[in-house]
C-alpha atoms as a PDB file:
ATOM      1  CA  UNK A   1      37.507  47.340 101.492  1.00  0.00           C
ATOM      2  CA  UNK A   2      39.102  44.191  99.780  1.00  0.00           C
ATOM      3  CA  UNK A   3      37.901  43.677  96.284  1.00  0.00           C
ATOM      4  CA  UNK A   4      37.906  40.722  94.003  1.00  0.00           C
ATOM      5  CA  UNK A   5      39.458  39.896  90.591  1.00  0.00           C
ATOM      6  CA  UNK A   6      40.347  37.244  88.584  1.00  0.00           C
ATOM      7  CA  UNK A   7      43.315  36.217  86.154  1.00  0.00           C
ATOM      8  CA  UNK A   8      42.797  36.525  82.192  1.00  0.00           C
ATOM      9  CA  UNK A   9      45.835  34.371  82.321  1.00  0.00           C
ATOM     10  CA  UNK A  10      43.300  31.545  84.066  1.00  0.00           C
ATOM     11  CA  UNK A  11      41.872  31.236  80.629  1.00  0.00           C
ATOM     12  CA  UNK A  12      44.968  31.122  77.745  1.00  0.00           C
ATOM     13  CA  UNK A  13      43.024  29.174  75.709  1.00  0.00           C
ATOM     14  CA  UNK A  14      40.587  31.343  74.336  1.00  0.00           C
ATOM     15  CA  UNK A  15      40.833  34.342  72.559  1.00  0.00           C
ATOM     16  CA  UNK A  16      41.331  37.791  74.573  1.00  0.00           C
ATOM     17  CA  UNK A  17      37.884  39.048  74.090  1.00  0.00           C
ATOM     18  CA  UNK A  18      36.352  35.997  74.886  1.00  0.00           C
ATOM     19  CA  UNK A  19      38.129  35.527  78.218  1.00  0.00           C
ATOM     20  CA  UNK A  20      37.313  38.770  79.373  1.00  0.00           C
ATOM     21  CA  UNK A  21      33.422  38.584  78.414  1.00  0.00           C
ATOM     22  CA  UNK A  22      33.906  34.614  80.319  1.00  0.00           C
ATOM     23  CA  UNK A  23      35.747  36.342  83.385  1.00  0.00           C
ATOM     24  CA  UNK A  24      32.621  39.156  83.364  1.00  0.00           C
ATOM     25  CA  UNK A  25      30.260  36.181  83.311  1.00  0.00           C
ATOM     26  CA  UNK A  26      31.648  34.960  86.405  1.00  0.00           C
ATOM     27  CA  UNK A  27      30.525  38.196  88.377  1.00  0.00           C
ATOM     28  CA  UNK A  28      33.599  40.165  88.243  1.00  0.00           C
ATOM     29  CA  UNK A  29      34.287  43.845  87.803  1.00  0.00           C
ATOM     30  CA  UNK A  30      37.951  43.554  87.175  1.00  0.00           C
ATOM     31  CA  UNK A  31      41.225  41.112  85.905  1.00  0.00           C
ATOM     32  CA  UNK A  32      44.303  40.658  86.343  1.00  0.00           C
ATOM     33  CA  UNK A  33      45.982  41.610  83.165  1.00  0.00           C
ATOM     34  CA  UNK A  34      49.106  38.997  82.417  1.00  0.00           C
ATOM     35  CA  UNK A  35      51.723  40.904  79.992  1.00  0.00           C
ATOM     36  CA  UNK A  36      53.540  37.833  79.430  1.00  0.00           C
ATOM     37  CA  UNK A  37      55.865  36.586  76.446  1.00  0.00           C
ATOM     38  CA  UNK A  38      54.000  33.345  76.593  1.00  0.00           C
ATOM     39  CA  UNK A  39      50.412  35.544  76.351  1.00  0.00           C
ATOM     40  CA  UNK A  40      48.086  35.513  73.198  1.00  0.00           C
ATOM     41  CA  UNK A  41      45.693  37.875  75.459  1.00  0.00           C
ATOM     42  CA  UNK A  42      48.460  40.741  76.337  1.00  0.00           C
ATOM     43  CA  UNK A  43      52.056  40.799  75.256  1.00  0.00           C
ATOM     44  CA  UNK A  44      54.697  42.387  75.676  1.00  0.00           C
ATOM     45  CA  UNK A  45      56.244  41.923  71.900  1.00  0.00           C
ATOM     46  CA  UNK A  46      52.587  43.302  70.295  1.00  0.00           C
ATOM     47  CA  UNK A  47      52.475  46.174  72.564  1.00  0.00           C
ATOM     48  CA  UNK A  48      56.281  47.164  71.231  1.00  0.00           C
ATOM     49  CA  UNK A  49      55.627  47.147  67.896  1.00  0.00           C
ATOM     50  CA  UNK A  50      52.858  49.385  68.083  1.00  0.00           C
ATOM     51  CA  UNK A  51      51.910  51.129  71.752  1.00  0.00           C
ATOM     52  CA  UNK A  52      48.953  53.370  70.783  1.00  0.00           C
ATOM     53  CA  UNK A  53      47.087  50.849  68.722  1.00  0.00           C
ATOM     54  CA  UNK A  54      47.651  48.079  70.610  1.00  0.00           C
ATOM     55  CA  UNK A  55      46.626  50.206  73.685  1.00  0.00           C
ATOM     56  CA  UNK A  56      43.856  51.030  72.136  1.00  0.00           C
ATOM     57  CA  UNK A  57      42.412  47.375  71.579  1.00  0.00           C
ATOM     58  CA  UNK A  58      43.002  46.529  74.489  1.00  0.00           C
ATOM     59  CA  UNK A  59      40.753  49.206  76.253  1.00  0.00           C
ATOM     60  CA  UNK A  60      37.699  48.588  73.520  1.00  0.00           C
ATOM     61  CA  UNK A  61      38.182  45.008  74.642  1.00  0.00           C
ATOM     62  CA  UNK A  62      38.273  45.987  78.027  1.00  0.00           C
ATOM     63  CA  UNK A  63      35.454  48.482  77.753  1.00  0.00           C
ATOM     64  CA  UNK A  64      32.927  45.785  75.681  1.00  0.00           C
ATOM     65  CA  UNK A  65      33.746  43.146  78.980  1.00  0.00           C
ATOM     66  CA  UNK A  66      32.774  45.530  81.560  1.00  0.00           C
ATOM     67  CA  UNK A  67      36.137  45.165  83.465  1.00  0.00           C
ATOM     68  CA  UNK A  68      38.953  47.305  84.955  1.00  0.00           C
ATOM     69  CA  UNK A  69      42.637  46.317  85.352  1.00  0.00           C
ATOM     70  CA  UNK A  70      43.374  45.333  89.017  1.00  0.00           C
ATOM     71  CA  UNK A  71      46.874  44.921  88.042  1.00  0.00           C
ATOM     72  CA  UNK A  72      49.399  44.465  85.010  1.00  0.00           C
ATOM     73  CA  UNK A  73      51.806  41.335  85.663  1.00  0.00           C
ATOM     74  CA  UNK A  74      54.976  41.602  83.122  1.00  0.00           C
ATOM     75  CA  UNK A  75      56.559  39.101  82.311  1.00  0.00           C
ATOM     76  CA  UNK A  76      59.196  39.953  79.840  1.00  0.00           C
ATOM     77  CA  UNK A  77      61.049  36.055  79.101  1.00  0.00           C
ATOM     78  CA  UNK A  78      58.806  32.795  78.504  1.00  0.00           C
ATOM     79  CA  UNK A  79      60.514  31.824  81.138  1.00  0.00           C
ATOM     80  CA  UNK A  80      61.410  33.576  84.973  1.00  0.00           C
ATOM     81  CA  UNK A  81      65.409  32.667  83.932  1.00  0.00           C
ATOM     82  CA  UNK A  82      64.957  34.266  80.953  1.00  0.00           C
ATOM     83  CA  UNK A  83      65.350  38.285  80.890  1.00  0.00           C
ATOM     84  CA  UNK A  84      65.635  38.236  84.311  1.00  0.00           C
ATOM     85  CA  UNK A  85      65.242  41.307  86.302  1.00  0.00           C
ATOM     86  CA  UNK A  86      68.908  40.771  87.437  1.00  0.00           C
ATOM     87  CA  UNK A  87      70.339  39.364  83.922  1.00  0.00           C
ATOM     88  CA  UNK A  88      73.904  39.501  84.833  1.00  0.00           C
ATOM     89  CA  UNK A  89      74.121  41.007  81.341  1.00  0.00           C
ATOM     90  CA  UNK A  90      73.586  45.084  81.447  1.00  0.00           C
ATOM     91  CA  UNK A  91      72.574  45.415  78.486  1.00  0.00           C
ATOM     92  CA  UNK A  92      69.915  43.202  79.188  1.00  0.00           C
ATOM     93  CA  UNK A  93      68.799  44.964  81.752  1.00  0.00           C
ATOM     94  CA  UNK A  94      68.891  47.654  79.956  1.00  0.00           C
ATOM     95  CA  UNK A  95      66.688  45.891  77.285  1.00  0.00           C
ATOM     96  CA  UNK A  96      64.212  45.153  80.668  1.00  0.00           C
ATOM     97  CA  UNK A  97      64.013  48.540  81.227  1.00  0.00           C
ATOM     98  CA  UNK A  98      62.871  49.323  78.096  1.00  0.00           C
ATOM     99  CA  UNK A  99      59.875  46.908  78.189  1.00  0.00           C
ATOM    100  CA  UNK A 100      59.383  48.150  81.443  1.00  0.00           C
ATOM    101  CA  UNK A 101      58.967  51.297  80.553  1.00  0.00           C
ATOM    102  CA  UNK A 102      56.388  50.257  77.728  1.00  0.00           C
ATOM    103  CA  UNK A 103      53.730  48.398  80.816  1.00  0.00           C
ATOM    104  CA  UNK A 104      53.833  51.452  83.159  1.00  0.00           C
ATOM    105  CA  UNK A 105      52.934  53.431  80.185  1.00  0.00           C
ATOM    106  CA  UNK A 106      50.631  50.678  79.457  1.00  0.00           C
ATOM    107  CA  UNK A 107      49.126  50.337  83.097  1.00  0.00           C
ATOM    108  CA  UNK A 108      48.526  54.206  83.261  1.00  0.00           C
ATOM    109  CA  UNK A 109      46.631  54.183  79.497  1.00  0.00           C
ATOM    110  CA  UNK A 110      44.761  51.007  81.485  1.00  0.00           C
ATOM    111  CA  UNK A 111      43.753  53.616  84.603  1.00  0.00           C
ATOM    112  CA  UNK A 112      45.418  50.437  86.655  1.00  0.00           C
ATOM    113  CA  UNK A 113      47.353  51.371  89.696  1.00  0.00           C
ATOM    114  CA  UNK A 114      49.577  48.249  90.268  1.00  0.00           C
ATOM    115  CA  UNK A 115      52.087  47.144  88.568  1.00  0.00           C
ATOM    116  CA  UNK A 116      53.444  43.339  89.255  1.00  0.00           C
ATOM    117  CA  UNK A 117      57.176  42.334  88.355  1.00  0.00           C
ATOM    118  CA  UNK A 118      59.441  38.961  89.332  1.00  0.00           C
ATOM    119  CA  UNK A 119      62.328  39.734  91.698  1.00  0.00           C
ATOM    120  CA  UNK A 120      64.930  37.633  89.622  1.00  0.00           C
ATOM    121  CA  UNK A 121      66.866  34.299  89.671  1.00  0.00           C
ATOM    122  CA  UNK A 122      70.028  33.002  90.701  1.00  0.00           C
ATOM    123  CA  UNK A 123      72.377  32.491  87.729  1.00  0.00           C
ATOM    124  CA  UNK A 124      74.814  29.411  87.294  1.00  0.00           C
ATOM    125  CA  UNK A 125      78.637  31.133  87.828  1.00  0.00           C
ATOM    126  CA  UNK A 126      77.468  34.617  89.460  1.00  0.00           C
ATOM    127  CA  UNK A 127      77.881  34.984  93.492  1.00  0.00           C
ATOM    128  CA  UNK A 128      74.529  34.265  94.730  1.00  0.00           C
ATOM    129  CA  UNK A 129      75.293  37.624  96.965  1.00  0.00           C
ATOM    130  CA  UNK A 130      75.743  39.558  93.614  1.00  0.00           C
ATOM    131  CA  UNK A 131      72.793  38.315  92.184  1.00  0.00           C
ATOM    132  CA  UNK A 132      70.847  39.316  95.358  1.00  0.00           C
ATOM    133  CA  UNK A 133      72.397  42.799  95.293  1.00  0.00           C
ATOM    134  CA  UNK A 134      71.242  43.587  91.283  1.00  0.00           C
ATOM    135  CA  UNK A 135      68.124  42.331  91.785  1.00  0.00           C
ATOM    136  CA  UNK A 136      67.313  44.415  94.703  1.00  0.00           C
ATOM    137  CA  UNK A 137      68.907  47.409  92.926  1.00  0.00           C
ATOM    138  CA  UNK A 138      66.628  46.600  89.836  1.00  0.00           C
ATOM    139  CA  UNK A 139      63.295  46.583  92.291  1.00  0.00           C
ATOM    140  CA  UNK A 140      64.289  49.806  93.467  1.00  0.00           C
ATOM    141  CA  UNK A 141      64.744  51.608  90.395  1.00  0.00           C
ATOM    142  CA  UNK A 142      61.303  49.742  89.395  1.00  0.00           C
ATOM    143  CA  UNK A 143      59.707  50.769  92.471  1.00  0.00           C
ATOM    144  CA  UNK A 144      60.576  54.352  91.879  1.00  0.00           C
ATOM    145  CA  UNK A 145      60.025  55.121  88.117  1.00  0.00           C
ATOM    146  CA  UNK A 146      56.355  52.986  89.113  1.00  0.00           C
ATOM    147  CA  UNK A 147      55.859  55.698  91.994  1.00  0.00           C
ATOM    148  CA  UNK A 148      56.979  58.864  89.601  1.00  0.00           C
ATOM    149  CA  UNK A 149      54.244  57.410  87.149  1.00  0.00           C
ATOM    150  CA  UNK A 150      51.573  57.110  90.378  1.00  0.00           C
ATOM    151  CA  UNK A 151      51.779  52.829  90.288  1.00  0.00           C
ATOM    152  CA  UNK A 152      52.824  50.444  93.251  1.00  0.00           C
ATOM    153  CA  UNK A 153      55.302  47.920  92.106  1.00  0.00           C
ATOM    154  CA  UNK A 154      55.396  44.705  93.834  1.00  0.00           C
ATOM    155  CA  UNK A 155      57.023  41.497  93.236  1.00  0.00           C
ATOM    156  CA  UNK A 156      56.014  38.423  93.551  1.00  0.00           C
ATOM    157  CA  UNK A 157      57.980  35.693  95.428  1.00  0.00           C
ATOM    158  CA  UNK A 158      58.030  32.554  93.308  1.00  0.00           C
ATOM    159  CA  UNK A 159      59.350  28.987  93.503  1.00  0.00           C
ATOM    160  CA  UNK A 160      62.771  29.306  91.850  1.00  0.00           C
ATOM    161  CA  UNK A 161      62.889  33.027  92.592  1.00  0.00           C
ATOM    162  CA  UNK A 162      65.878  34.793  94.288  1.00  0.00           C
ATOM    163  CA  UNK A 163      62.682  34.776  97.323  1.00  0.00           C
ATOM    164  CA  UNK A 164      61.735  30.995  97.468  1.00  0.00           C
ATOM    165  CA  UNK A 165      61.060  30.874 101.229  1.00  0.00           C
ATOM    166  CA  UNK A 166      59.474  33.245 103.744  1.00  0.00           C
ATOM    167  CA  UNK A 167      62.582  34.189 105.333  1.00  0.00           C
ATOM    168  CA  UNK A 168      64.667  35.048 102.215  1.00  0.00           C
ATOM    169  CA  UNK A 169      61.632  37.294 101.024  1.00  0.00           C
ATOM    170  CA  UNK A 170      61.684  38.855 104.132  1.00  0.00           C
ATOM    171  CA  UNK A 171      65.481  39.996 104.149  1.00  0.00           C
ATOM    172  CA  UNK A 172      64.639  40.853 100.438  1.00  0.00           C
ATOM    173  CA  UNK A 173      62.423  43.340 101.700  1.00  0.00           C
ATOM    174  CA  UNK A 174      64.652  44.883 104.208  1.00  0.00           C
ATOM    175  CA  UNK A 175      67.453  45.146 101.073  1.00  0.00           C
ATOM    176  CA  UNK A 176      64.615  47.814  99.484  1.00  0.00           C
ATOM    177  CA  UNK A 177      62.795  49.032 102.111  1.00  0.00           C
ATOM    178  CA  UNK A 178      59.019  50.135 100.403  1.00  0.00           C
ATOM    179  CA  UNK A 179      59.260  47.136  98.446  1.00  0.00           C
ATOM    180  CA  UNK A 180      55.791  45.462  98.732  1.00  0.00           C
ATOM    181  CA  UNK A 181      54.451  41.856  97.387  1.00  0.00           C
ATOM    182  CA  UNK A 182      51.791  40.643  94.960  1.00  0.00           C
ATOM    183  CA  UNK A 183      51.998  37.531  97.642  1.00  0.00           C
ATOM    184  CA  UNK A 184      50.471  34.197  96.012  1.00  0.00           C
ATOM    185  CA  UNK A 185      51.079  31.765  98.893  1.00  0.00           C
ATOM    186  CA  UNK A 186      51.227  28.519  96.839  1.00  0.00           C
ATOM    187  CA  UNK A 187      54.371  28.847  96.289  1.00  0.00           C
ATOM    188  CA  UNK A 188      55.317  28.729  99.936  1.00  0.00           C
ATOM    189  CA  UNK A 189      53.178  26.017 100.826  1.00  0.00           C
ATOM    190  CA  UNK A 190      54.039  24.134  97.938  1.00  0.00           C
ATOM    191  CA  UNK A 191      57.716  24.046  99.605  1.00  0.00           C
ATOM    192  CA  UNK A 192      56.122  22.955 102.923  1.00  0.00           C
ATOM    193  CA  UNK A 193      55.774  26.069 104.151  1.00  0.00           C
ATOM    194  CA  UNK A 194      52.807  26.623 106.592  1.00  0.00           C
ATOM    195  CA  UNK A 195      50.232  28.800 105.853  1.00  0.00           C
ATOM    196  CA  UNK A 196      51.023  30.469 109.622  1.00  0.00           C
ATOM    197  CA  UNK A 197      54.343  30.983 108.275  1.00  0.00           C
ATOM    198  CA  UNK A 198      53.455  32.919 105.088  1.00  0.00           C
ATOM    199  CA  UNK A 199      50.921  35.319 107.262  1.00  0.00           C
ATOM    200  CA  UNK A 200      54.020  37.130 108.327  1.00  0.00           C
ATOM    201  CA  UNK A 201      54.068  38.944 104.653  1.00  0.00           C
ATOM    202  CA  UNK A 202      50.715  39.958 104.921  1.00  0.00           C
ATOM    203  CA  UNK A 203      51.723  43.478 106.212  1.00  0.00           C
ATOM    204  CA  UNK A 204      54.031  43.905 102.918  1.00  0.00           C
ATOM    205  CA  UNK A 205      51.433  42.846 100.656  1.00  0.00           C
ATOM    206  CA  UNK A 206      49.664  45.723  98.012  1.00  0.00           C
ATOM    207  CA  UNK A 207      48.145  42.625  96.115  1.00  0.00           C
ATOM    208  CA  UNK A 208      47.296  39.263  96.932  1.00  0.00           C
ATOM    209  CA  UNK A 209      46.397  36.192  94.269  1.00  0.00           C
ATOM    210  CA  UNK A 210      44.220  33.470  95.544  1.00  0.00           C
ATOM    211  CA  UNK A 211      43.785  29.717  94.171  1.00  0.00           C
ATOM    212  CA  UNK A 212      44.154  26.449  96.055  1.00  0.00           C
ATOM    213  CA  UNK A 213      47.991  25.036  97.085  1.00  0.00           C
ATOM    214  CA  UNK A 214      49.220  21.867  98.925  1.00  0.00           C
ATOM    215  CA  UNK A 215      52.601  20.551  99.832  1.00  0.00           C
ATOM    216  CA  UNK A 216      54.109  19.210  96.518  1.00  0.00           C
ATOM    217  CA  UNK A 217      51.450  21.118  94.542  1.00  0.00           C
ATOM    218  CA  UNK A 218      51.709  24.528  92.995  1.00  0.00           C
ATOM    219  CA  UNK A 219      47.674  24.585  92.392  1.00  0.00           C
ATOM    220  CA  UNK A 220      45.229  22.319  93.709  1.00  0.00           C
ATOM    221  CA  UNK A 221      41.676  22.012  93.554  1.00  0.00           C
ATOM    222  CA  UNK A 222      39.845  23.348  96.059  1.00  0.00           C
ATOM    223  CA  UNK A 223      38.850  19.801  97.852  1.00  0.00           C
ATOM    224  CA  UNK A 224      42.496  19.164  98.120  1.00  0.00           C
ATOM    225  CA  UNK A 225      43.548  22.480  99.128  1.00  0.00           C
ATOM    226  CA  UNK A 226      45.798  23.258 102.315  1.00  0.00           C
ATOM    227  CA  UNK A 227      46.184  27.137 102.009  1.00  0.00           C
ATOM    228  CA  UNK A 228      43.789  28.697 105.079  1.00  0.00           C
ATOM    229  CA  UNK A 229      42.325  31.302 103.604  1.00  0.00           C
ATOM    230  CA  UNK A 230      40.402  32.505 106.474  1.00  0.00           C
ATOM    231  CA  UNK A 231      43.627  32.968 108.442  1.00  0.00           C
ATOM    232  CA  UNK A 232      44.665  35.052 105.401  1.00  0.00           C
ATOM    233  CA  UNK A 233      41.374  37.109 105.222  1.00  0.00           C
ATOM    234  CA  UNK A 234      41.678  38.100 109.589  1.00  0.00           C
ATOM    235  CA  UNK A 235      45.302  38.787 108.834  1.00  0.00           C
ATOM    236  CA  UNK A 236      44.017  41.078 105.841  1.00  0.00           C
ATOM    237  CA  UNK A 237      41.176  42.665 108.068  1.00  0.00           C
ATOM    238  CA  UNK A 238      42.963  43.613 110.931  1.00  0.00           C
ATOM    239  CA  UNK A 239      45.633  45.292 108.409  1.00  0.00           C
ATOM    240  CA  UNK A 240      43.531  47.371 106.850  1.00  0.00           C
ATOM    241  CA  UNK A 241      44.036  45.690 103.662  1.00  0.00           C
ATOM    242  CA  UNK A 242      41.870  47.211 101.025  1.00  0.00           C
ATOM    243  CA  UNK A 243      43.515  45.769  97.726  1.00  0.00           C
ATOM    244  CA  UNK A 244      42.552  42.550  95.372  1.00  0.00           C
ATOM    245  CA  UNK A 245      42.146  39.180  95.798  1.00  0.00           C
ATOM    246  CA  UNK A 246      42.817  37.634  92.542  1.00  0.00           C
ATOM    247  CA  UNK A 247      41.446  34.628  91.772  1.00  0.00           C
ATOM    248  CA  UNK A 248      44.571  33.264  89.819  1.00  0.00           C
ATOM    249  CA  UNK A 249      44.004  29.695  88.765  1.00  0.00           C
ATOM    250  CA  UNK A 250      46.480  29.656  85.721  1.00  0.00           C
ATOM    251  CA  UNK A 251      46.455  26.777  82.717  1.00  0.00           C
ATOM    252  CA  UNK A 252      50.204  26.302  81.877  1.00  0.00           C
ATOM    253  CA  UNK A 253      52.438  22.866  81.477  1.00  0.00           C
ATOM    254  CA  UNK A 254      54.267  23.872  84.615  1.00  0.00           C
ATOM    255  CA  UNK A 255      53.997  22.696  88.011  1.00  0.00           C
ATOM    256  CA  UNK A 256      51.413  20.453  86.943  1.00  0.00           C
ATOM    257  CA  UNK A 257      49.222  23.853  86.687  1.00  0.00           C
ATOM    258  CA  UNK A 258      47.043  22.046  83.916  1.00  0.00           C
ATOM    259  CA  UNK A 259      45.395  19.858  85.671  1.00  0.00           C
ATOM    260  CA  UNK A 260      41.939  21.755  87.438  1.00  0.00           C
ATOM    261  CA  UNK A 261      38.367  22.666  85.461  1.00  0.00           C
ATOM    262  CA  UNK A 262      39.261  26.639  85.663  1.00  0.00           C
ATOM    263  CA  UNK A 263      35.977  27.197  85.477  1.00  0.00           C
ATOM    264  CA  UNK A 264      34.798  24.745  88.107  1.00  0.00           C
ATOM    265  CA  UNK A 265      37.849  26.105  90.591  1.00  0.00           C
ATOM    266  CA  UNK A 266      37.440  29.761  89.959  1.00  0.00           C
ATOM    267  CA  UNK A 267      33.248  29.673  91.482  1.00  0.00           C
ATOM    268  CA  UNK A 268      34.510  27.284  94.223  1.00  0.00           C
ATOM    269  CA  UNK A 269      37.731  29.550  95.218  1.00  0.00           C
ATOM    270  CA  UNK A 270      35.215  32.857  95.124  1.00  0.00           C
ATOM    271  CA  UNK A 271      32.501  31.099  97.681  1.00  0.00           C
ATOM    272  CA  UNK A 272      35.516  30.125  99.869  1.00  0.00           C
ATOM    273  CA  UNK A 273      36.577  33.709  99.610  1.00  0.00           C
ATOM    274  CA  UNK A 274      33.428  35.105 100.265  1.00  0.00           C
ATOM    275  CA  UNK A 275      32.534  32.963 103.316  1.00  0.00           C
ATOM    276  CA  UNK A 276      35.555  33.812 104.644  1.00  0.00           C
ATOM    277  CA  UNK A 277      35.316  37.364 104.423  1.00  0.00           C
ATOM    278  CA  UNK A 278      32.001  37.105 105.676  1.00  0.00           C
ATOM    279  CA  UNK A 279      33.362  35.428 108.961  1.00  0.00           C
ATOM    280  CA  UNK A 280      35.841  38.519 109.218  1.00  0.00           C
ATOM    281  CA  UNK A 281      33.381  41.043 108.162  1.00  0.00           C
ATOM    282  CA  UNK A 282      30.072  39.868 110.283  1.00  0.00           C
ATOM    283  CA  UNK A 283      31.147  37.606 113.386  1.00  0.00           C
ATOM    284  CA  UNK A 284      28.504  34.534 113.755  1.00  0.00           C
ATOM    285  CA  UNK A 285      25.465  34.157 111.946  1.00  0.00           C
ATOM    286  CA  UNK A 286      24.266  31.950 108.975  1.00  0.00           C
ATOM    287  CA  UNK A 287      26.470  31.426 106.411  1.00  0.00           C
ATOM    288  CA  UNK A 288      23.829  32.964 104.073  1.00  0.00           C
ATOM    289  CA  UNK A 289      23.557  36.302 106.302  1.00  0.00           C
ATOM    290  CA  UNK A 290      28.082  36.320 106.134  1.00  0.00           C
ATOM    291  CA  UNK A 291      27.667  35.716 102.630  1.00  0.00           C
ATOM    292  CA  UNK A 292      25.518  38.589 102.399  1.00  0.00           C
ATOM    293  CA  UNK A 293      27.804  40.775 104.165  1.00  0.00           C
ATOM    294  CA  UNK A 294      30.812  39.736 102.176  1.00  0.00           C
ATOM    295  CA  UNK A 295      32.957  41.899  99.954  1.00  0.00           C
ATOM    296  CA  UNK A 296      31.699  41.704  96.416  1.00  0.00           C
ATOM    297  CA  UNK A 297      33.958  42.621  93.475  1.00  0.00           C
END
């Protein structure tokens, strides 16, 4: 059974705790816990300097909201090119795995069972075959310390990313074969990609982050949006799918991602979400009695 969630990294501008109690407001049981460099809610430098304390706010915060982690997303640079997964430098990497080491230690203290990472860049001067070839030997050694510590890594396939398209994802995939996606398809639409297109990664998906996308736009409202959801939800259905939706409207000076009432969004993306699952779940009817029937988080 799909559940829902929703980003704390849809809210950067107020503190951690109050995030969490706004994101419990909303009617959700769990979020989406962004470890990012850029993060005053969850980083990665804090949680370094000291693991067990920091650990431990973080579940009394946690614990006060009423939520459970659906999934930690590190990001270790403030940027995707920085600290890359495949850095060409090793002792970078090395450096990577180190902080990588920190969030599954920090996802198991969390009781979370997915763990989201970015598959890597393409550097200026280094063969965009090498580059390719670390990164997917970097997800694979991610993918197995994850599954020795009882997680599911994914990546996510980003604009910019060594996986900008559907079909270079796809022969991604078949370079680690396991390998699954926290699949956000904005950033294929935003490319011009079809949403048609972008159900062919449904079957590698282990997480899935929701918010509206058009051509040209990253994020879009909701009345603008061009991302079919319920084409996503049937795909998930007949699947068996039975991991998050995260709602995942973000507030960040990038992609023109700070541009949407969060707020606003976030109830209008979670009745689309639930009307469509209720059109999956209970064929015909009112759309109170689908409603009824949908998946609740």
């Amino acid at each position: 059974m799909m559940q829902l969630s929703c980003a704390d990294f849809t809210f950067p501008l107020l503190e951690r705790a109050k995030a969490l109690s706004l994101i419990r407001s909303l009617e959700f049981d769990h979020v989406d816990v962004g470890l990012f460099a850029r993060s005053e809610h969850f980083s990665p430098a804090a949680l370094a300097a000291s693991p067990r304390f920091y650990t431990a706010a973080v579940l009394a915060d946690l614990k006060a909201a009423e939520l459970t982690a659906s999934d930690v997303f590190l990001q270790i640079g403030l940027e995707p090119e920085q600290c890359a997964a495949n850095d060409p430098s090793l002792l970078q990497r090395e450096e990577n795995r180190e902080a990588f080491a920190r969030a599954i230690e920090f996802c198991v203290a969390l009781q979370c069972r997915h763990l989201t990472g970015l598959p890597g860049v393409f550097h200026a001067g280094v063969a965009r075959e090498q580059d390719v070839e670390v990164a997917a030997q970097e997800a694979a050694r991610r993918m197995a310390v994850c599954a020795d510590a009882g997680l599911q890594y994914a990546i996510e396939p980003h604009v910019g990313s060594i996986c900008p398209d559907v079909a270079g994802t796809e022969q991604f995939l078949r370079l680690v074969p396991g390998l699954t996606l926290t699949l956000d398809y904005g950033h294929f639409v935003m490319a011009g990609e079809s949403s048609e297109a972008v159900h062919a990664l449904l079957s590698h998906a282990s997480h899935v982050h929701v918010r509206g996308g058009a051509i040209g736009q990253l994020q879009a409202s909701m009345k603008e949006n061009q991302i079919d959801f319920a084409g996503m939800m049937e795909g998930l259905q007949r699947l068996g799918y039975s991991g998050f939706l995260a709602h995942e409207y973000v507030w960040i000076d990038w992609k023109g991602c700070n541009r949407n009432d969060n707020v606003s969004e976030t109830i209008l993306l979670r009745r689309e979400i639930e009307a469509a699952l209720g059109k999956v779940e209970r064929p015909g009817g009112t759309v109170a009695d689908r409603r009824q029937g949908a998946v609740q988080s």
